[in-house]
Structure formats: structure tokens, C-alpha cells
PDB file of N, CA and C in Angstrom:
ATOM      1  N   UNK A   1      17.863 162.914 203.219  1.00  0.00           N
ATOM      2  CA  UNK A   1      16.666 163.185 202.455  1.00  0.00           C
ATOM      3  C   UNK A   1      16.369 162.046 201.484  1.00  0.00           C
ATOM      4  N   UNK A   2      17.120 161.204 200.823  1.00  0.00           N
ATOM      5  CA  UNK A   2      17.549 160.737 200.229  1.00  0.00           C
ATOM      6  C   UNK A   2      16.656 159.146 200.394  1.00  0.00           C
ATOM      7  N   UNK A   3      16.870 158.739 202.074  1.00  0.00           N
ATOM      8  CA  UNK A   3      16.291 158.011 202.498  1.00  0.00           C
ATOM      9  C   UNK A   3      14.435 157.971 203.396  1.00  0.00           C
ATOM     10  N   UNK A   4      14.583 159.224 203.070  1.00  0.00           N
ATOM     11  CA  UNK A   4      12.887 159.922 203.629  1.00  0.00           C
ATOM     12  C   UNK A   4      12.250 159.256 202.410  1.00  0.00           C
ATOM     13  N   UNK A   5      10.943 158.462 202.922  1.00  0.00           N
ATOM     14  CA  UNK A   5      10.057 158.124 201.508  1.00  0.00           C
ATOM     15  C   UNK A   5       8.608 159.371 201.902  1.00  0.00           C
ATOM     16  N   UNK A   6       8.413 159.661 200.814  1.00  0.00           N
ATOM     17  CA  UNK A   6       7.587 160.665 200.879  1.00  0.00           C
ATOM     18  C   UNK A   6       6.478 160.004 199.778  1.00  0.00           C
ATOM     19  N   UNK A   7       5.676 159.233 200.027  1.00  0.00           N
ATOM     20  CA  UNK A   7       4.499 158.176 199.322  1.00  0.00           C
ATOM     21  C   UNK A   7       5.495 157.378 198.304  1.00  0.00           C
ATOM     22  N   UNK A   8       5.680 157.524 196.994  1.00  0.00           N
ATOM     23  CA  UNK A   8       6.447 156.723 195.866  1.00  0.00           C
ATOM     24  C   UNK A   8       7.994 156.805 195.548  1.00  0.00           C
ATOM     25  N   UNK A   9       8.126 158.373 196.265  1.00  0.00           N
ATOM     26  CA  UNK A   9       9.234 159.220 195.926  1.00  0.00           C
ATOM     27  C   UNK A   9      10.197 159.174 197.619  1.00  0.00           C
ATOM     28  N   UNK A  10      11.530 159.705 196.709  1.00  0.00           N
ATOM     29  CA  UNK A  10      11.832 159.953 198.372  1.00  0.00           C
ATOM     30  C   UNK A  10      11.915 161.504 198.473  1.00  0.00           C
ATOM     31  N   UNK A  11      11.979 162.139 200.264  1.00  0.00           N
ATOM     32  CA  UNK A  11      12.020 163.650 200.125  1.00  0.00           C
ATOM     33  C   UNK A  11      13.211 163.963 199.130  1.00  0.00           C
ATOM     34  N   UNK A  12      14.097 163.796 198.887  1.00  0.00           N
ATOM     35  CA  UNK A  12      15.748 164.473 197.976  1.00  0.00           C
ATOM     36  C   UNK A  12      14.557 164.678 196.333  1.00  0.00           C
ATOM     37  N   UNK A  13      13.511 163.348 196.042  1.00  0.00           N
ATOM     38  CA  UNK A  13      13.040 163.708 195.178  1.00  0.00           C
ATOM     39  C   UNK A  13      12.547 164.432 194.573  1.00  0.00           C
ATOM     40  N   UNK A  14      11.288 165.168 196.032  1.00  0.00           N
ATOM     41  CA  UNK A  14      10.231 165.931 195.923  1.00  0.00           C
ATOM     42  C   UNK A  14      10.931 167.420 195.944  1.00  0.00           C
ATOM     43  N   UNK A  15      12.264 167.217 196.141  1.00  0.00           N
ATOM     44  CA  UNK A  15      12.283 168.705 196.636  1.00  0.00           C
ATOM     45  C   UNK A  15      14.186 169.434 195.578  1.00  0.00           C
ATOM     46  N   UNK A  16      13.837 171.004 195.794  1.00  0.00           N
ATOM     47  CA  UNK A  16      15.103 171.136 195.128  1.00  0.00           C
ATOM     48  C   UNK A  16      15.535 171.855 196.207  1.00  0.00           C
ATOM     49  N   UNK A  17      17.176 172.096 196.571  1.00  0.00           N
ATOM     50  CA  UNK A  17      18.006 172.312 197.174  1.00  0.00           C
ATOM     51  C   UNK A  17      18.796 173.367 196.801  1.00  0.00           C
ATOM     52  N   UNK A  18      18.471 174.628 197.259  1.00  0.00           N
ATOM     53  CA  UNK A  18      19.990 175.751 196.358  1.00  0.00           C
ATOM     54  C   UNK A  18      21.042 175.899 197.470  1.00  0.00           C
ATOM     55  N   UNK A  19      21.878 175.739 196.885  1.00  0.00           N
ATOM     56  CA  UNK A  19      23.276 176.051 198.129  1.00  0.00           C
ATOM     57  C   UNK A  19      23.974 177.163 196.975  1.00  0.00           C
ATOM     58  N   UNK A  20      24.037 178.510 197.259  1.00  0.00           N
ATOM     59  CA  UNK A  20      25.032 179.609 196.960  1.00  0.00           C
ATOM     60  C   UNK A  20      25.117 180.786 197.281  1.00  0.00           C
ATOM     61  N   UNK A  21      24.958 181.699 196.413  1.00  0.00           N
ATOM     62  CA  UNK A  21      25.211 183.035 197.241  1.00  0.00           C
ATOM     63  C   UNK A  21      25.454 183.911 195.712  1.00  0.00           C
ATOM     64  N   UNK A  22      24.459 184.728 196.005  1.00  0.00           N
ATOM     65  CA  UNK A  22      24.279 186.455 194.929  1.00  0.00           C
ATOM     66  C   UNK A  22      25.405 186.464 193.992  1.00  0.00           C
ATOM     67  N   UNK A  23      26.483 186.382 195.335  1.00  0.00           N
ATOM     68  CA  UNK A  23      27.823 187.227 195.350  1.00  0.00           C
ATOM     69  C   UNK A  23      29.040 186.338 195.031  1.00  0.00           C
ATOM     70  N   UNK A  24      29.717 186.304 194.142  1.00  0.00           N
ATOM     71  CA  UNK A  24      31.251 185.158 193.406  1.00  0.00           C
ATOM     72  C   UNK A  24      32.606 185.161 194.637  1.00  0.00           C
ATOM     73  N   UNK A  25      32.196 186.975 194.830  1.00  0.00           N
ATOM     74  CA  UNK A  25      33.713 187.243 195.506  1.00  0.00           C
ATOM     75  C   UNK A  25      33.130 188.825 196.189  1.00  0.00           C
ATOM     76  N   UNK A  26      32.596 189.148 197.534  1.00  0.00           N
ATOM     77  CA  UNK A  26      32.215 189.934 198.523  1.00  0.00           C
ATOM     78  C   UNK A  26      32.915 191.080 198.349  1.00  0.00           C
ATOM     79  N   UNK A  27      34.235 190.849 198.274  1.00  0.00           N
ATOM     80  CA  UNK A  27      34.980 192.326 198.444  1.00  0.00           C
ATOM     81  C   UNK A  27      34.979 192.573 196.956  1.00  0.00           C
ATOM     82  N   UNK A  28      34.716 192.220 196.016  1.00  0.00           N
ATOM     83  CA  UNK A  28      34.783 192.776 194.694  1.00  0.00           C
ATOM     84  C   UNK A  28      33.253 193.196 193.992  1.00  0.00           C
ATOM     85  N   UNK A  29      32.197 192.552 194.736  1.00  0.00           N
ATOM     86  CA  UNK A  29      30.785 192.290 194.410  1.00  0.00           C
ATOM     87  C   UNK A  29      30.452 191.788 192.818  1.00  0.00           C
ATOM     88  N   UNK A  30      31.262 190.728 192.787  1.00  0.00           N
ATOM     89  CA  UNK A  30      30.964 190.248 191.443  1.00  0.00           C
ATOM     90  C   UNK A  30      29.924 189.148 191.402  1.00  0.00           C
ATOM     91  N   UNK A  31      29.205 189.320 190.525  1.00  0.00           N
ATOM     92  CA  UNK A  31      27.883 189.039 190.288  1.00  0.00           C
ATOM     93  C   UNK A  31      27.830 187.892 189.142  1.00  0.00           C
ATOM     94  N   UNK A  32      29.093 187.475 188.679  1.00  0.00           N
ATOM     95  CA  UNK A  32      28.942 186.316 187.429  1.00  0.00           C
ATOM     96  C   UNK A  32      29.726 185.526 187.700  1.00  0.00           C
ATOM     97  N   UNK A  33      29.071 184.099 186.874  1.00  0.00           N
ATOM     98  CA  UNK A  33      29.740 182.751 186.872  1.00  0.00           C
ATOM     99  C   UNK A  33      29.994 182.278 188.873  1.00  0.00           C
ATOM    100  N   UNK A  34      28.592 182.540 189.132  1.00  0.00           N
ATOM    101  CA  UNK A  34      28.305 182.081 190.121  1.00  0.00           C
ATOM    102  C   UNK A  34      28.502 180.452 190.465  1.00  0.00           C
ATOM    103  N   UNK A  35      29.011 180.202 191.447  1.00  0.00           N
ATOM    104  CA  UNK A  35      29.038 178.407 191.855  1.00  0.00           C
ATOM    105  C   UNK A  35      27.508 178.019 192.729  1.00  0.00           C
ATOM    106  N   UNK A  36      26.891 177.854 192.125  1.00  0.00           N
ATOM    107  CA  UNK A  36      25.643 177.355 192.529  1.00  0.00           C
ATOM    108  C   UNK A  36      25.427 175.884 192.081  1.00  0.00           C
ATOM    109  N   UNK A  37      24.981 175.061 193.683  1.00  0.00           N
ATOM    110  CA  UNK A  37      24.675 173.871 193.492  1.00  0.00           C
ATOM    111  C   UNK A  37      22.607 173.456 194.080  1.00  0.00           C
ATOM    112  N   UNK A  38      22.347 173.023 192.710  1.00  0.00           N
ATOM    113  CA  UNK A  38      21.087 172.461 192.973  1.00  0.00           C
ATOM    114  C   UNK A  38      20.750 171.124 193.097  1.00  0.00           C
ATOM    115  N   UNK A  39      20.402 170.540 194.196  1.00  0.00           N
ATOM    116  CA  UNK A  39      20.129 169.231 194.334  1.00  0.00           C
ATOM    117  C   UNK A  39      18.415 168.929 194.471  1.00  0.00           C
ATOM    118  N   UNK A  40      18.344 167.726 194.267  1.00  0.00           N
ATOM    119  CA  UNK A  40      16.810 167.419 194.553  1.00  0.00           C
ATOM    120  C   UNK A  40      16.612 166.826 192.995  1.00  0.00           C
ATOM    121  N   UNK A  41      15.185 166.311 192.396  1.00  0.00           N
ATOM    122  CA  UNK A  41      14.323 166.296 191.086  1.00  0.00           C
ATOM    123  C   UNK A  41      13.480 167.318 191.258  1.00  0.00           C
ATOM    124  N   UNK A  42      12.693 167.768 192.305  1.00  0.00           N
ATOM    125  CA  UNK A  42      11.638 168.864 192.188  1.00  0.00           C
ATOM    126  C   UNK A  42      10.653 168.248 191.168  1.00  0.00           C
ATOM    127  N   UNK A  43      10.323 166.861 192.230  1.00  0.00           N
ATOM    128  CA  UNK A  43       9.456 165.437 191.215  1.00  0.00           C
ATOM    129  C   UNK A  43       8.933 165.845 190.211  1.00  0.00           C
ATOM    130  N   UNK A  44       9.943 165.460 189.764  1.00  0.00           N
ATOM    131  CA  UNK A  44      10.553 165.041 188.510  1.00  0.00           C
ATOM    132  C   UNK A  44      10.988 166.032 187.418  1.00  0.00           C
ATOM    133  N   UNK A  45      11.078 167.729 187.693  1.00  0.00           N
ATOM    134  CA  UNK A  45      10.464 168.563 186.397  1.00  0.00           C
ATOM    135  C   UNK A  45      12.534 169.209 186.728  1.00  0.00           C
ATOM    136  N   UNK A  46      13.640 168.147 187.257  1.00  0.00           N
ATOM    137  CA  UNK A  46      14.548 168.487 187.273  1.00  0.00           C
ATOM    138  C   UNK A  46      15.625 167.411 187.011  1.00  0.00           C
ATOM    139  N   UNK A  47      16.739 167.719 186.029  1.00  0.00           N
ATOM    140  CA  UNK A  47      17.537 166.190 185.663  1.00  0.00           C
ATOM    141  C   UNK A  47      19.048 166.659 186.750  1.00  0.00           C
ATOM    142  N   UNK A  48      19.350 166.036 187.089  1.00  0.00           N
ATOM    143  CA  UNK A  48      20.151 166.579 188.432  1.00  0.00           C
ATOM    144  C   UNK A  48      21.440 164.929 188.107  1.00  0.00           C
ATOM    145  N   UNK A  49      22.999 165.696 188.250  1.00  0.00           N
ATOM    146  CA  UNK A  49      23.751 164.919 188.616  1.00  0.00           C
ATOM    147  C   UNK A  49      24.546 165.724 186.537  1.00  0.00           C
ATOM    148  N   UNK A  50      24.802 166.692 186.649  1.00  0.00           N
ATOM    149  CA  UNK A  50      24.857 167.251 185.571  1.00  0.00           C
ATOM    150  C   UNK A  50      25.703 168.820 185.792  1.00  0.00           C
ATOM    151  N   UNK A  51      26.251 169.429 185.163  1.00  0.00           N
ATOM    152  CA  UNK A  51      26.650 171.207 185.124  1.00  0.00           C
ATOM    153  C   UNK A  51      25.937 171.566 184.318  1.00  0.00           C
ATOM    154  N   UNK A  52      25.383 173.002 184.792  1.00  0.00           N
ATOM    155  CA  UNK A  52      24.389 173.783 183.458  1.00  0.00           C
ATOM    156  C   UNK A  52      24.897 174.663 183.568  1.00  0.00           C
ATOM    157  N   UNK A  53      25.712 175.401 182.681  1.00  0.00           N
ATOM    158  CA  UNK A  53      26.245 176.820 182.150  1.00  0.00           C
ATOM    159  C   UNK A  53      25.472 177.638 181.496  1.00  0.00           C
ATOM    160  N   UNK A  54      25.207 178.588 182.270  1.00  0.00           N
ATOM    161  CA  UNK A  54      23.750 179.422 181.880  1.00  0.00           C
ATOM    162  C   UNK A  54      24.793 180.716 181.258  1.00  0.00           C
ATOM    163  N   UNK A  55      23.625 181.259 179.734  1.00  0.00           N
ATOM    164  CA  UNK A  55      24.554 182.261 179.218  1.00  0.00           C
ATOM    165  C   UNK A  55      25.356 183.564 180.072  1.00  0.00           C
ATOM    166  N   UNK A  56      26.021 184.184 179.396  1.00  0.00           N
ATOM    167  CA  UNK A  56      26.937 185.156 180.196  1.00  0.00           C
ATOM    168  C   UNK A  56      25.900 186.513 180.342  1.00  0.00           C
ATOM    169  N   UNK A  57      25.956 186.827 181.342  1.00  0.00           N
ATOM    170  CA  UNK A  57      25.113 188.029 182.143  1.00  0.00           C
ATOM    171  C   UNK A  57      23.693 187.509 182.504  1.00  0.00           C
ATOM    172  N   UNK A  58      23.840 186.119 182.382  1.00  0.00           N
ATOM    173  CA  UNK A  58      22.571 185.790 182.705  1.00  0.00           C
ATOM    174  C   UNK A  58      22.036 186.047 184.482  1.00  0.00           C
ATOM    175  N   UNK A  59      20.799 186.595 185.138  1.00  0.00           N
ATOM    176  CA  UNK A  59      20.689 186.656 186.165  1.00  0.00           C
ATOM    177  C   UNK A  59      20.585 185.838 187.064  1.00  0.00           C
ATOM    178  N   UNK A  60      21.091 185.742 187.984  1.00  0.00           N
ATOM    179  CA  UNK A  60      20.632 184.479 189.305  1.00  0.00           C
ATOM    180  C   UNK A  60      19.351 184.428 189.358  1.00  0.00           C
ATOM    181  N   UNK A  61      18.365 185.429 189.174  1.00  0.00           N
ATOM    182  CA  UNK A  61      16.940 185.604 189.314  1.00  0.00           C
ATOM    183  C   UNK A  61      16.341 184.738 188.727  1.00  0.00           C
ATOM    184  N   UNK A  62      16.724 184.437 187.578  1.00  0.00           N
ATOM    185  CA  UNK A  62      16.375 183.974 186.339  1.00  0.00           C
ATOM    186  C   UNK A  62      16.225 182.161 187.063  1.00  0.00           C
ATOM    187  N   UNK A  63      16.980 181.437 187.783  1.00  0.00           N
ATOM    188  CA  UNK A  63      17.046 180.117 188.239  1.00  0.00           C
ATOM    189  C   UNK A  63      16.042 180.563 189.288  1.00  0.00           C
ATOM    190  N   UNK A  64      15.811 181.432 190.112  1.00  0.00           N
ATOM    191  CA  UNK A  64      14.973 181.119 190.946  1.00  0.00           C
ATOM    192  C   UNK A  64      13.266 181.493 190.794  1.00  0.00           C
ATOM    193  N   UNK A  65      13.228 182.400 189.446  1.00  0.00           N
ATOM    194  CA  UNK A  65      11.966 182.316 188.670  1.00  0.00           C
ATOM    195  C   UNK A  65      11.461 180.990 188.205  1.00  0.00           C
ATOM    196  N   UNK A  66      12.990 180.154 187.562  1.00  0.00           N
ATOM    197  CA  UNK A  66      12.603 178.676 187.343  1.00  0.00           C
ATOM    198  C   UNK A  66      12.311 177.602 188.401  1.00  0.00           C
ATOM    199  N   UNK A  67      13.042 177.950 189.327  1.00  0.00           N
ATOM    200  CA  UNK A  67      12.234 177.126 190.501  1.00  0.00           C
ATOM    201  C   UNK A  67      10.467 177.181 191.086  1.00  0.00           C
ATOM    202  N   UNK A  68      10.495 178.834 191.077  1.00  0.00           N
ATOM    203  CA  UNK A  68       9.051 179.302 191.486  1.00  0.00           C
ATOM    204  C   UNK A  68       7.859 178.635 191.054  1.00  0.00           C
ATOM    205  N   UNK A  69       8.202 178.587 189.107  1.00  0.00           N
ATOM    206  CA  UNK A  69       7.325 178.018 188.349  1.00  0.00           C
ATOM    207  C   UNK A  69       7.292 176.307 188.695  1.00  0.00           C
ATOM    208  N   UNK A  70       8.317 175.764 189.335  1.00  0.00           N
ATOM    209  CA  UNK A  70       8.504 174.164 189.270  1.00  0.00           C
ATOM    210  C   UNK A  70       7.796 173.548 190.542  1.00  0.00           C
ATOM    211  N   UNK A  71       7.331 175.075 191.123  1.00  0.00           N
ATOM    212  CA  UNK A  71       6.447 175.302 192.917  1.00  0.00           C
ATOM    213  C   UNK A  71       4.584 175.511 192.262  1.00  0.00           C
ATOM    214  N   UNK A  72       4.595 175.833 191.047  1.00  0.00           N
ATOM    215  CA  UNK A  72       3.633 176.275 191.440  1.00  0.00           C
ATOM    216  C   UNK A  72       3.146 178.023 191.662  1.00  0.00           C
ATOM    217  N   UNK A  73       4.072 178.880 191.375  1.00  0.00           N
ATOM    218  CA  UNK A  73       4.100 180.314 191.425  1.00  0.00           C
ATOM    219  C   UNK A  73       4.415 180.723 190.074  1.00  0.00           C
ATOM    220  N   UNK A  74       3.451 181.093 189.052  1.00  0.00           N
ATOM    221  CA  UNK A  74       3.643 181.505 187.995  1.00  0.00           C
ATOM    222  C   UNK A  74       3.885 182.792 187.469  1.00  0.00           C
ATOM    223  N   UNK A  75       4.480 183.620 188.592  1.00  0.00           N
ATOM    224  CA  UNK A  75       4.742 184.611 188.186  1.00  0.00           C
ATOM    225  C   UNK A  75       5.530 185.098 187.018  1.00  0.00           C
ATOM    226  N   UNK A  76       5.442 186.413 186.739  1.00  0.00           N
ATOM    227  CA  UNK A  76       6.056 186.703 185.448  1.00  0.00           C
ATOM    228  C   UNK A  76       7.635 187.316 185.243  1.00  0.00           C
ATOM    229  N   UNK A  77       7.934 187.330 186.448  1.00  0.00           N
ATOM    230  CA  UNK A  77       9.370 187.852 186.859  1.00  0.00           C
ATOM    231  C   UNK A  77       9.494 187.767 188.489  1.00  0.00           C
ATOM    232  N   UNK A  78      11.177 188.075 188.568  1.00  0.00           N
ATOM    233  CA  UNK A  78      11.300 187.902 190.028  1.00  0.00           C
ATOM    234  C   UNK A  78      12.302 188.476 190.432  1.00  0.00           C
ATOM    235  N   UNK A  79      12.316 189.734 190.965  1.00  0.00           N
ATOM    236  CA  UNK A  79      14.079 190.573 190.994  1.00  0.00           C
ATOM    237  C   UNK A  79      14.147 191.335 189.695  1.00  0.00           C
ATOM    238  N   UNK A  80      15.333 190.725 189.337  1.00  0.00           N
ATOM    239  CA  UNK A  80      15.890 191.323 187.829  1.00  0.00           C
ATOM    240  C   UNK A  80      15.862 190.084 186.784  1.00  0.00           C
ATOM    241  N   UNK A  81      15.056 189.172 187.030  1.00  0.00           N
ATOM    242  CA  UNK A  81      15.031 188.660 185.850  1.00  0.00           C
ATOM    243  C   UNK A  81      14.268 188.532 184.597  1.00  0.00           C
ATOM    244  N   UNK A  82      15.041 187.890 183.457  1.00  0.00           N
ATOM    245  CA  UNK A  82      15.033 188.329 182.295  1.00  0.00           C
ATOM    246  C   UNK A  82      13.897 187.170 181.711  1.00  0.00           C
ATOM    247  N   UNK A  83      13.994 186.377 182.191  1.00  0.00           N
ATOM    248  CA  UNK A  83      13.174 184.939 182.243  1.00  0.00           C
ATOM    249  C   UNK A  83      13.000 183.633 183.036  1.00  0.00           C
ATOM    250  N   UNK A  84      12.470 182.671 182.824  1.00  0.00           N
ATOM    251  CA  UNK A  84      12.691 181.420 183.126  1.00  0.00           C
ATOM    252  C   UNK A  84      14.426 180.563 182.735  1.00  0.00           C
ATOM    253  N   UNK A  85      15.219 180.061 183.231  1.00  0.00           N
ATOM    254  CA  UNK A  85      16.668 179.328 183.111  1.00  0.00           C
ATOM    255  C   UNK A  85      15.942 178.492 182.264  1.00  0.00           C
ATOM    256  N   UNK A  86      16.172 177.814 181.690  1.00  0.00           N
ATOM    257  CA  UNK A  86      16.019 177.067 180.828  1.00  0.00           C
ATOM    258  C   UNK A  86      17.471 175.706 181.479  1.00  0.00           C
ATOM    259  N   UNK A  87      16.840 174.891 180.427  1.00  0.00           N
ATOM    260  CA  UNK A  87      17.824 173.730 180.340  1.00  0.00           C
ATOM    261  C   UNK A  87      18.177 172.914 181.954  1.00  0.00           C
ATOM    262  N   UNK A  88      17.082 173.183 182.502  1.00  0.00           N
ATOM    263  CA  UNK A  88      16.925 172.522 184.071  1.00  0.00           C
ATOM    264  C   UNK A  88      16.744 170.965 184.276  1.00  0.00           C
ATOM    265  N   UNK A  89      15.820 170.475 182.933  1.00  0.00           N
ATOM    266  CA  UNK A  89      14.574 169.571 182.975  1.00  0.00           C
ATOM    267  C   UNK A  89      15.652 168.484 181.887  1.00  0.00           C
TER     268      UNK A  89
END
């Protein structure tokens, strides 16, 4: 992606990448301190090459409300979340 030029930018630029999963540990259904990796800038409205420790009980929803908005979908919630993630940019 990295090497895709997409006009100024390359695609890895234009775009964000989630690799994870709801779930920490399946047979226990634990739901916190998820390992989620986001790649991409999501031109430009993302600083990437970094860890963001999002507060405790915070929802997974909550990162993908922040993506929505970084698309263009301004919705006001999404699932169970509580807000926009913060500290992306």
C-alpha cells in the first residue's frame, strides 16, 4: 500500500487499517485492553507509528465512531459508544 501512489499521497496514506477483534480472550469474553493495531494516516487526520492507551472501560465503539467521522459519517454514536477516541490525530 505503501508503494500505491494515489495522486500526492500513497494508498497506506489515504487509508486506515484495523487489525483486531471485540474479544481479548474468546473463552472468557473479555472485552478490555484490547490489542488493536491501526495503520494508515486516514490523509492526514491520523499520527500513526505510536501506542494510544485509551481510558479503562473505554468502548471499542468509541475508535470506530472515530474512524467514521475521519470517513465522512458524522454520526452521533455507533454500538455502545460513549464518544469519539480521542488522541488519534
Amino acid at each position: 500500500m505503501k508503494s500505491l501512489k494515489e495522486g500526492d499521497r500513497s494508498l497506506l496514506d489515504n487509508s486506515m487499517v484495523l487489525f483486531g477483534s471485540s474479544l481479548k480472550c474468546g473463552n472468557r469474553h473479555q472485552e478490555e485492553n484490547l490489542p488493536i493495531l491501526l495503520a494508515g494516516r486516514g490523509k492526514g487526520t491520523l499520527r500513526p507509528g505510536r501506542r494510544v492507551r485509551a481510558a479503562v472501560k473505554t468502548p471499542f465503539c468509541n475508535l470506530h465512531l472515530a474512524m467514521m467521522h475521519r470517513m465522512g459519517v458524522k454520526d452521533e454514536s455507533f454500538g455502545d459508544s460513549t464518544g469519539v477516541l480521542g488522541g488519534l490525530a
